[in-house]
N, C-alpha and C. Protein backbone atom coordinates (compact mmCIF):
# COMPACT_ATOMS: atom_id res chain seq x y z
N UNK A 1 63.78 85.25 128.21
CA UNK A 1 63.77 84.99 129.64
C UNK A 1 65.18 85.03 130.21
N UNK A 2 66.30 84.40 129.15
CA UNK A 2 66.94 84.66 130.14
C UNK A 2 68.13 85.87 130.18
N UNK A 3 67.84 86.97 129.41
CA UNK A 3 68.37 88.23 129.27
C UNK A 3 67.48 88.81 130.70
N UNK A 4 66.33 88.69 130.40
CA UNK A 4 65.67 89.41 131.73
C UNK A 4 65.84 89.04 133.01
N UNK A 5 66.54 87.77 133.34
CA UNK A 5 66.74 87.09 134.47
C UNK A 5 68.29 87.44 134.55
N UNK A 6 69.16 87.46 134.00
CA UNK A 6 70.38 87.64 133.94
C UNK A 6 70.67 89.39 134.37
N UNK A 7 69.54 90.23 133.64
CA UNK A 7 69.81 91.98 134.18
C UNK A 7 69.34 92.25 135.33
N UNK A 8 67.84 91.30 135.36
CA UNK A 8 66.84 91.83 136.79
C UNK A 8 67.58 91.82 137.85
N UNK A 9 68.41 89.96 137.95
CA UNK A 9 68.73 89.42 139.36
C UNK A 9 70.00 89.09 138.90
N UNK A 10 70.91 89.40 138.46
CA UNK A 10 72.12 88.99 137.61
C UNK A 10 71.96 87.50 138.35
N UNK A 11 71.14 86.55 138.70
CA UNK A 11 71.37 84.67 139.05
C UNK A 11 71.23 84.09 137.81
N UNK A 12 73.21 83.93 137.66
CA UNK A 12 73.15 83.29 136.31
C UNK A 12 72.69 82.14 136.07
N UNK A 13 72.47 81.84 137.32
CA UNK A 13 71.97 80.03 137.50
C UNK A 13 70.54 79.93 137.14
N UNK A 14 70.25 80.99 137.57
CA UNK A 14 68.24 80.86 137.10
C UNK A 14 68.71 81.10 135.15
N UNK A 15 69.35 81.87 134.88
CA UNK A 15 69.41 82.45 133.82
C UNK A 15 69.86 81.31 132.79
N UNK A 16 70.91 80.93 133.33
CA UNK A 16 71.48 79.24 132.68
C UNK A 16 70.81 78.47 132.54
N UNK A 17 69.72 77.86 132.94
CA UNK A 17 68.40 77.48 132.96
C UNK A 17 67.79 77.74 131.68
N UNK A 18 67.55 79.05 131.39
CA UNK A 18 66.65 79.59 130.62
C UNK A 18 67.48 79.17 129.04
N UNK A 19 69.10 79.87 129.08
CA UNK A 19 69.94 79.53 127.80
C UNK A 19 69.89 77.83 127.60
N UNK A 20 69.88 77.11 128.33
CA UNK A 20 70.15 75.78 127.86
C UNK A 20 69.06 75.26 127.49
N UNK A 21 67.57 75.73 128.26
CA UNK A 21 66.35 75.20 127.42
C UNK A 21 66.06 75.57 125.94
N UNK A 22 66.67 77.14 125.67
CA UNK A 22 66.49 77.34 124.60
C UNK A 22 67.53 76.71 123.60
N UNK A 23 68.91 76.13 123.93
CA UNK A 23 69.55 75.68 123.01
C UNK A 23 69.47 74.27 122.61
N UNK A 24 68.59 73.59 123.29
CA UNK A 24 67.91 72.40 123.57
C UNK A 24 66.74 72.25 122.32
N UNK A 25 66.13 73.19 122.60
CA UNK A 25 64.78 73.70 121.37
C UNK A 25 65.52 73.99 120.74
N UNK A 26 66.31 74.54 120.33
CA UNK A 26 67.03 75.13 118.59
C UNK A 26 67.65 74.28 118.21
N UNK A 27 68.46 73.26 119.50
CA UNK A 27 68.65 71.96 118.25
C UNK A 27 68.30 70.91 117.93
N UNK A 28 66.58 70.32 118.93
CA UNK A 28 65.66 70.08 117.98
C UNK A 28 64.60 70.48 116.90
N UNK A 29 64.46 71.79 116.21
CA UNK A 29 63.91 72.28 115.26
C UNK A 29 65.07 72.69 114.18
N UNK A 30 66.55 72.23 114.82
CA UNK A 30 67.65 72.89 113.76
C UNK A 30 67.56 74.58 113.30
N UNK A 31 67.49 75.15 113.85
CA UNK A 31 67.35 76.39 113.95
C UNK A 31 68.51 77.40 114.11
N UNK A 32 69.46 77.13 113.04
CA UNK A 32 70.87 77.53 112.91
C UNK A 32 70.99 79.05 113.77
N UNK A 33 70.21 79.54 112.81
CA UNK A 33 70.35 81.04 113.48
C UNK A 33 69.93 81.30 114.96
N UNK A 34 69.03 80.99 115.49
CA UNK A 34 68.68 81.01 116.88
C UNK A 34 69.87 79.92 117.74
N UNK A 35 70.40 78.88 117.28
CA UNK A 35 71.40 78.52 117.74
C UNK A 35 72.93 79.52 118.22
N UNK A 36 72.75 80.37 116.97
CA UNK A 36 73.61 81.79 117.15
C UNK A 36 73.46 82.53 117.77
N UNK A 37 72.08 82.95 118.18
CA UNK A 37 71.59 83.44 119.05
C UNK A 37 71.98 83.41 120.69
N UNK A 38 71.86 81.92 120.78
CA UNK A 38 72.46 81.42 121.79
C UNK A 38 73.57 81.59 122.59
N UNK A 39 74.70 81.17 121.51
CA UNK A 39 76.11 81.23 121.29
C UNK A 39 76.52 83.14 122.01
N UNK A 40 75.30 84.15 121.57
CA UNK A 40 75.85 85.11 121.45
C UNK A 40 75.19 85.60 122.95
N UNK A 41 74.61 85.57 123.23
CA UNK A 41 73.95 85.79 124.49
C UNK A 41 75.24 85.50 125.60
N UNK A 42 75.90 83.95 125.31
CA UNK A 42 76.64 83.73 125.86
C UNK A 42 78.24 84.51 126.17
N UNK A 43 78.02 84.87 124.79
CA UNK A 43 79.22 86.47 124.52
C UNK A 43 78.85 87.18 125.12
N UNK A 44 77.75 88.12 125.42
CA UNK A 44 77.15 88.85 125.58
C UNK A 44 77.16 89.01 127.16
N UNK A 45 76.89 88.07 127.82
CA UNK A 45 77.06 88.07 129.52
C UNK A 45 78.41 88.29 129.30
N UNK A 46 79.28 87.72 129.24
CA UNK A 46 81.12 87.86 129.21
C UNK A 46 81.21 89.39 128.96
N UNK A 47 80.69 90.01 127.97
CA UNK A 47 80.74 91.04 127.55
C UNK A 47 80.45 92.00 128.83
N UNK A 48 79.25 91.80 129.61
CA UNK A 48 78.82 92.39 130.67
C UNK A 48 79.22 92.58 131.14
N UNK A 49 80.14 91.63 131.74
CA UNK A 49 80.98 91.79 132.96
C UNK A 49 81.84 91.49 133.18
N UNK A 50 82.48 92.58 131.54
CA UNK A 50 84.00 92.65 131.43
C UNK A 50 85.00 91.76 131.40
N UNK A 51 84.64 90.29 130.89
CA UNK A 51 85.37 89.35 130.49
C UNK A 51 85.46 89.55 129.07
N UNK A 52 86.38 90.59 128.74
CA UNK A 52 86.23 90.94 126.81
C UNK A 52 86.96 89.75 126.44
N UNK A 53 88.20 88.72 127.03
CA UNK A 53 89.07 88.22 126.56
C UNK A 53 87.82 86.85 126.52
N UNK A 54 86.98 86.44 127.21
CA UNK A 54 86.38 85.14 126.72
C UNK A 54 85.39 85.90 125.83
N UNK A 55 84.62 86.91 125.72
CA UNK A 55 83.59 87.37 125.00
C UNK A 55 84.55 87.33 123.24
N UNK A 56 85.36 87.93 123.48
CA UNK A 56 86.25 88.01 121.94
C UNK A 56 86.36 86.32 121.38
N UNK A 57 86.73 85.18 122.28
CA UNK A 57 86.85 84.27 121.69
C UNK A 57 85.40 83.14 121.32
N UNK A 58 84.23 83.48 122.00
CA UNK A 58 83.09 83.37 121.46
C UNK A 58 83.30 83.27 120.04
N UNK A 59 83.02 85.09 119.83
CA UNK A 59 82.78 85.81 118.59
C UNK A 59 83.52 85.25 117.79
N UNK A 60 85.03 85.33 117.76
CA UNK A 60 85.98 84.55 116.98
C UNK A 60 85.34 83.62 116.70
N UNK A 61 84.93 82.73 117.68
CA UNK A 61 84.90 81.23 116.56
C UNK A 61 83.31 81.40 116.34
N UNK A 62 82.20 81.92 116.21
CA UNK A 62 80.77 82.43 115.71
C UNK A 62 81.11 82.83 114.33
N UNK A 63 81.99 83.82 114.31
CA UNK A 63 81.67 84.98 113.20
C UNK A 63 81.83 83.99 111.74
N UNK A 64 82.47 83.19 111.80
CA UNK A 64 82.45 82.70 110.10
C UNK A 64 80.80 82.33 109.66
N UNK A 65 79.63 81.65 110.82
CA UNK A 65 78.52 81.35 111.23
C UNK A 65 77.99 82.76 110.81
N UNK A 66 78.23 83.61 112.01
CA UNK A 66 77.39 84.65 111.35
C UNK A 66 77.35 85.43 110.36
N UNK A 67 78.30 85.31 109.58
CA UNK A 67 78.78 85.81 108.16
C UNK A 67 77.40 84.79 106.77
N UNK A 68 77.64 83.85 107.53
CA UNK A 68 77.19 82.47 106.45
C UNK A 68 75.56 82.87 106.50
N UNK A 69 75.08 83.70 107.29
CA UNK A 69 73.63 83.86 107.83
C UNK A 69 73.03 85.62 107.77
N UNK A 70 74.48 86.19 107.22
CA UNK A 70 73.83 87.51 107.25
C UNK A 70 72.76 87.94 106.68
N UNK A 71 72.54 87.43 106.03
CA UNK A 71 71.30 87.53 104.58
C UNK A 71 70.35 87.42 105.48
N UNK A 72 69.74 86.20 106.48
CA UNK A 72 69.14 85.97 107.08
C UNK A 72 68.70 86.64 108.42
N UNK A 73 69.45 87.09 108.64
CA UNK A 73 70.19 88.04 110.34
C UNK A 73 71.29 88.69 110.52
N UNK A 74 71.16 89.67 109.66
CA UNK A 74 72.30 91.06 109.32
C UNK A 74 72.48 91.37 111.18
N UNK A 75 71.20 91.81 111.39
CA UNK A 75 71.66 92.05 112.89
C UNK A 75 72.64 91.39 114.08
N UNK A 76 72.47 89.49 113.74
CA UNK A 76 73.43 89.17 115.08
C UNK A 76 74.97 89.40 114.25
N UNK A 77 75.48 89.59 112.66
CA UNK A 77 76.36 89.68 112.54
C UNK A 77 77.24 91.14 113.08
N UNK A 78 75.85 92.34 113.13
CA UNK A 78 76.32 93.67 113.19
C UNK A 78 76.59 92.91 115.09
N UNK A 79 76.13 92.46 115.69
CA UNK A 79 75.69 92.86 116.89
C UNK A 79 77.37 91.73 117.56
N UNK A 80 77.68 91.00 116.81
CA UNK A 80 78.65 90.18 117.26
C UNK A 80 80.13 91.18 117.09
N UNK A 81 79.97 91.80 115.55
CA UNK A 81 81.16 92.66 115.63
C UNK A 81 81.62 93.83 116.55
N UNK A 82 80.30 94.35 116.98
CA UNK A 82 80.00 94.92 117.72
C UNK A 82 80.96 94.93 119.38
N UNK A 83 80.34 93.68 119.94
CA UNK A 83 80.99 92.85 121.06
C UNK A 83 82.73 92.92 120.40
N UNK A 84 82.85 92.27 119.50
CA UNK A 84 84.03 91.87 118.87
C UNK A 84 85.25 93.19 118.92
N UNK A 85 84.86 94.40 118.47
CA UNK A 85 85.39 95.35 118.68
C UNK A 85 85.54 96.12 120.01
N UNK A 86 84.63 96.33 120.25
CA UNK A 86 84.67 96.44 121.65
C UNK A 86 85.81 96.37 122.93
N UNK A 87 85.34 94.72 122.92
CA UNK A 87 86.29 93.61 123.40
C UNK A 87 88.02 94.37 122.95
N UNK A 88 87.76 93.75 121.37
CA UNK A 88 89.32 94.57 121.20
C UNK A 88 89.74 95.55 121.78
N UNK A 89 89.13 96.43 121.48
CA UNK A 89 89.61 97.81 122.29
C UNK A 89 89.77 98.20 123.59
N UNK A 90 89.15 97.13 124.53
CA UNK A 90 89.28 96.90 125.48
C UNK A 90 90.86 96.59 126.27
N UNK A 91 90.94 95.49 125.10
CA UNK A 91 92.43 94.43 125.55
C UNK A 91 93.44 95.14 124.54
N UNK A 92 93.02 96.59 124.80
CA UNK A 92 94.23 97.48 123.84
C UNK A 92 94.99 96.24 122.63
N UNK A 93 93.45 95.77 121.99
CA UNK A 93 94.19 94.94 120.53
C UNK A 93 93.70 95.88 119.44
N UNK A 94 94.52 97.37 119.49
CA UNK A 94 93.94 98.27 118.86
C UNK A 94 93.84 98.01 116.97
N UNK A 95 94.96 97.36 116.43
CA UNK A 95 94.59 97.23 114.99
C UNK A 95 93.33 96.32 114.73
N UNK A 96 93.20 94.83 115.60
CA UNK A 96 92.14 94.37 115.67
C UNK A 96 90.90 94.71 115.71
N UNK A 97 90.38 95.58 116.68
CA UNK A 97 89.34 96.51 117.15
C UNK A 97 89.11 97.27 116.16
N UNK A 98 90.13 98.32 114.86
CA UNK A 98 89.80 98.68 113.90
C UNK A 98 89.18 98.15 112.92
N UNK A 99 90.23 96.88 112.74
CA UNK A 99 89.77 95.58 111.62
C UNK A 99 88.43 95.48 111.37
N UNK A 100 87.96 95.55 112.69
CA UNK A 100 86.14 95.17 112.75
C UNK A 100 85.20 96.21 112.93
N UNK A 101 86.00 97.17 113.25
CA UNK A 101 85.15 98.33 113.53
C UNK A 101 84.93 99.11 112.04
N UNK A 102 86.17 98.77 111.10
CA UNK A 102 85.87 99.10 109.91
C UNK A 102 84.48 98.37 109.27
N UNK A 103 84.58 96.88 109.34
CA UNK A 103 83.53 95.78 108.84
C UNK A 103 82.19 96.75 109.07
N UNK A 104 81.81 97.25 110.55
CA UNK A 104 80.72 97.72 111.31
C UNK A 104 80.27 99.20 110.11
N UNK A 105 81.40 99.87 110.13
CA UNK A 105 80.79 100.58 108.97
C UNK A 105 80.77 100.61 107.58
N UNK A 106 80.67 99.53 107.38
CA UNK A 106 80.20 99.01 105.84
C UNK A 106 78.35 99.38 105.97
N UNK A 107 78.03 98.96 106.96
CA UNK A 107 76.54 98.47 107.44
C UNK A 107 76.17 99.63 107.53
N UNK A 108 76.92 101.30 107.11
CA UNK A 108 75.75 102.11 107.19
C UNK A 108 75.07 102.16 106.26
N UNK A 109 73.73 102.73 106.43
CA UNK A 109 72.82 102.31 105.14
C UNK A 109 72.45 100.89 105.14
N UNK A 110 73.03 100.43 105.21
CA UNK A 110 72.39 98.91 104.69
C UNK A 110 70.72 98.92 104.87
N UNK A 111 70.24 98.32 103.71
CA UNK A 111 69.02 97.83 103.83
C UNK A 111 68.11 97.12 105.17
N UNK A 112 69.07 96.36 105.51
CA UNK A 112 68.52 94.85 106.54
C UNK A 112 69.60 95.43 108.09
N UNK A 113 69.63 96.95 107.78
CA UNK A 113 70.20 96.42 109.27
C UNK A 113 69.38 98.57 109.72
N UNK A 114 68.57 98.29 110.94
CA UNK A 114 68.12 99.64 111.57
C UNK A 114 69.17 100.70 111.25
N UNK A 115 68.98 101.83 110.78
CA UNK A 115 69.85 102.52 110.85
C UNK A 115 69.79 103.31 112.39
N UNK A 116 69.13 103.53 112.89
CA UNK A 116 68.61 103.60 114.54
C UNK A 116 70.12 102.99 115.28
N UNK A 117 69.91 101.52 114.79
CA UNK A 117 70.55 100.56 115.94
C UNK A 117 71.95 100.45 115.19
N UNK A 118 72.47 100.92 114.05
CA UNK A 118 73.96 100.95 113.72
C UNK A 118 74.56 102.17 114.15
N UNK A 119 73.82 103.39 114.08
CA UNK A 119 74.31 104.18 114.86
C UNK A 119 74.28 104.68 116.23
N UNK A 120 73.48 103.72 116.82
CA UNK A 120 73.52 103.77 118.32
C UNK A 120 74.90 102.68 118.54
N UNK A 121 75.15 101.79 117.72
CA UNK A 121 76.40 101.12 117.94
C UNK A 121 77.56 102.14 118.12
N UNK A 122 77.31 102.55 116.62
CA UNK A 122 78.60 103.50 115.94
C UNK A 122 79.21 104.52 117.27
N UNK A 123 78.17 104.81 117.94
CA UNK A 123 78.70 106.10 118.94
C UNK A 123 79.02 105.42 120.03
N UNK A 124 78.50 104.51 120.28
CA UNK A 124 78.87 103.57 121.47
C UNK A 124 80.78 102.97 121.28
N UNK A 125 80.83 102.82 120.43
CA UNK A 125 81.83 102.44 119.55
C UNK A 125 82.99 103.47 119.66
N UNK A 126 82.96 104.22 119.42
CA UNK A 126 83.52 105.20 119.46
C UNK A 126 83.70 106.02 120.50
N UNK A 127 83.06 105.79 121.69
CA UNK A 127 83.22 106.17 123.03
C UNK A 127 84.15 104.92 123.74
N UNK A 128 83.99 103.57 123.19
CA UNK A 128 85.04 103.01 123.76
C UNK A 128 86.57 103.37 122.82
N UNK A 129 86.54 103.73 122.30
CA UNK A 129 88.52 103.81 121.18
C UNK A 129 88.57 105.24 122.02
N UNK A 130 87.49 106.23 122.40
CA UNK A 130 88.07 107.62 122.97
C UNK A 130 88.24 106.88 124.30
N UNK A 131 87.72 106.19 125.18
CA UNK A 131 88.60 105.79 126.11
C UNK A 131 89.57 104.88 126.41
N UNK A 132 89.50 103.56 125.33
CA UNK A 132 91.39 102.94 125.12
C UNK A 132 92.06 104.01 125.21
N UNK A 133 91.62 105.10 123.74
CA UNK A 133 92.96 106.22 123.90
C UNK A 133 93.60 107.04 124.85
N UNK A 134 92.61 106.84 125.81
CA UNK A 134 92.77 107.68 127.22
C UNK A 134 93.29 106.57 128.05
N UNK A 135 92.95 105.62 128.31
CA UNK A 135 93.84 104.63 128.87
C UNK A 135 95.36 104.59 128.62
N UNK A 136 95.44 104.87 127.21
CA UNK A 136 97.01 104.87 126.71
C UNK A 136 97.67 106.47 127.11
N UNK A 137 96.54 107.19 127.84
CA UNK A 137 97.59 108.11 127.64
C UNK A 137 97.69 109.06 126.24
N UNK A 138 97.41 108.65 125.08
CA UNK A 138 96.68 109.44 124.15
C UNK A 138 95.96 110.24 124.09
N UNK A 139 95.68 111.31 124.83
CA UNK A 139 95.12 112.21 125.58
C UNK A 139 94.02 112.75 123.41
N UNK A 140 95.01 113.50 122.79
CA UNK A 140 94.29 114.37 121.76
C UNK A 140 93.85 113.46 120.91
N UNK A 141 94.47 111.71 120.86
CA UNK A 141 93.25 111.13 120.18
C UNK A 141 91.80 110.81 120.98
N UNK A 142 92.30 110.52 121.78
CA UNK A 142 90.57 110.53 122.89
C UNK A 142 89.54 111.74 122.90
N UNK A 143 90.38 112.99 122.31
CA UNK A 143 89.73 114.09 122.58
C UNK A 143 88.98 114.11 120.74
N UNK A 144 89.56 113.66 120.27
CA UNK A 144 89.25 113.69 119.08
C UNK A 144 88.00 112.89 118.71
N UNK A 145 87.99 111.76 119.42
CA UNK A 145 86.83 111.00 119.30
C UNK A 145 85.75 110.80 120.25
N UNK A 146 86.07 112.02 121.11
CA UNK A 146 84.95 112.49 121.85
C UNK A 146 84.31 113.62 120.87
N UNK A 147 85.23 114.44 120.20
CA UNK A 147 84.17 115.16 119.66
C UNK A 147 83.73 114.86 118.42
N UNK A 148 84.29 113.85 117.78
CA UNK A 148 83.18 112.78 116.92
C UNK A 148 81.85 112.74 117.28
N UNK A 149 82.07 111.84 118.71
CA UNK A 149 80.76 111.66 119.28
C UNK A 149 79.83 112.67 120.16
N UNK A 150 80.21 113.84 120.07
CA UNK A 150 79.55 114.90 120.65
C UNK A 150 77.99 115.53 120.42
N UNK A 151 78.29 115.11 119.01
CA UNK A 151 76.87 115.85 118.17
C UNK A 151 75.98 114.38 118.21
N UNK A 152 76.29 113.20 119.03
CA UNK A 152 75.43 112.25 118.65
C UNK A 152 75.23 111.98 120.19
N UNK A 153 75.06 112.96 120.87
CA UNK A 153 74.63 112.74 122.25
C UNK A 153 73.15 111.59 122.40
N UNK A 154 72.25 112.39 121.54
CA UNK A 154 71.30 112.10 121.79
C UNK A 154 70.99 110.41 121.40
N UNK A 155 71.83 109.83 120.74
CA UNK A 155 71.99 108.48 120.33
C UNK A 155 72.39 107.71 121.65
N UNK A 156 72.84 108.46 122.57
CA UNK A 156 73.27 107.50 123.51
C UNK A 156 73.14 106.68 124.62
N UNK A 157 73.22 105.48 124.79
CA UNK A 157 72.57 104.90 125.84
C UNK A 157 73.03 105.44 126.86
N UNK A 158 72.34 105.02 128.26
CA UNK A 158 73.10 105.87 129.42
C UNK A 158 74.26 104.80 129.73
N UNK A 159 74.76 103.70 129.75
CA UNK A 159 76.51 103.78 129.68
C UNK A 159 77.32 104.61 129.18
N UNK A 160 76.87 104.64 127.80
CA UNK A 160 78.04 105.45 126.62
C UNK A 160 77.72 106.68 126.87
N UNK A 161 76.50 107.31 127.87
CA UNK A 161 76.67 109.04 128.00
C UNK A 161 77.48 109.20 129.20
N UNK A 162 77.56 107.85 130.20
CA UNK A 162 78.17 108.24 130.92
C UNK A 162 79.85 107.83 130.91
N UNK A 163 80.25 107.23 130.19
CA UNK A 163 81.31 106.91 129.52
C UNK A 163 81.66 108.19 129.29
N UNK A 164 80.86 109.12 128.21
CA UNK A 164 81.51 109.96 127.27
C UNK A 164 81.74 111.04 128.04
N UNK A 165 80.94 111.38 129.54
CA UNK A 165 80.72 112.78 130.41
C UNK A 165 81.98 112.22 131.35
N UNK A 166 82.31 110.80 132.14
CA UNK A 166 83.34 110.49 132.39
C UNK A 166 84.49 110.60 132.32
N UNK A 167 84.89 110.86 130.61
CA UNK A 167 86.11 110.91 130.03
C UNK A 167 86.71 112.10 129.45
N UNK A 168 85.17 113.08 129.27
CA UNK A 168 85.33 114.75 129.31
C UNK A 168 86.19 114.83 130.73
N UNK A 169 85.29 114.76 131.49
CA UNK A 169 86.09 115.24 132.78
C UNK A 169 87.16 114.48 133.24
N UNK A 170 87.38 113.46 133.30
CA UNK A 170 89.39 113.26 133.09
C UNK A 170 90.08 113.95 131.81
């Protein structure tokens, strides 16, 4: 409820509502992982709307949590690094953003994690470092990791296609 209230009507206030009932219920059933859940949602709006510098410090202090739980929920760990890198690359914290973006592809293949949804990351991923690099002015690494992501058009959500058709044409 409150992902759908937060995209429909972005009223974070109806939406805040919805996160605090549920973190209310997860910590009377103790429900570690859905507690993470929580936590990440809360990244996750920041993430939205381009607050990478509070979304990164979420994740920071989550990830030892979601590490401790991967077994359990490979996904919120892929899905936090995810944010996590991102974010980095955002706030041109480019070795950082690698750091984790390396972690992210450990997870190909993996058993417990969609291969669908790691490589819909992966290209997403990689459309943001081709545009840090273009931010910097790095013109032939941006070009380079556009055509990484070229042949994986069809993986792409419509941000990251329009990200990637964006940054062709600058």
């Amino acid at each position: 409820l409150y992902t759908e209230t937060f995209w429909a009507s972005h009223d974070t206030i109806a939406a805040k509502k919805y996160i605090d009932l549920a973190k209310d219920y997860y910590t009377k059933i103790n429900d570690k992982i859905r507690l993470l859940e929580v936590s990440q949602l809360k990244a996750y709006e920041k993430y939205a709307i381009g607050d990478y510098s509070s979304c990164r410090k979420i994740i920071l202090k989550d990830l030892p949590k979601y590490r401790n739980h991967k077994n359990k929920d490979a996904y919120n760990l892929l899905f936090g690094l995810m944010m996590l890198s991102v974010s980095e690359f955002q706030l041109n914290m480019f070795h950082d953003g690698f750091k984790h973006y390396s972690k992210i592809k450990t997870k190909k293949g993996a058993p417990d994690i969609e291969n669908s949804v790691y490589y819909v990351y992966n290209v997403s991923l990689k459309s943001y470092i081709a545009q840090a690099h273009y931010q910097k002015k790095n013109i032939d690494s941006a070009f380079i990791y556009l055509h990484y992501i070229d042949r994986d058009k069809n993986l792409m959500h419509f941000n990251t296609l329009k990200r990637y058709y964006t940054l062709y044409r600058d």
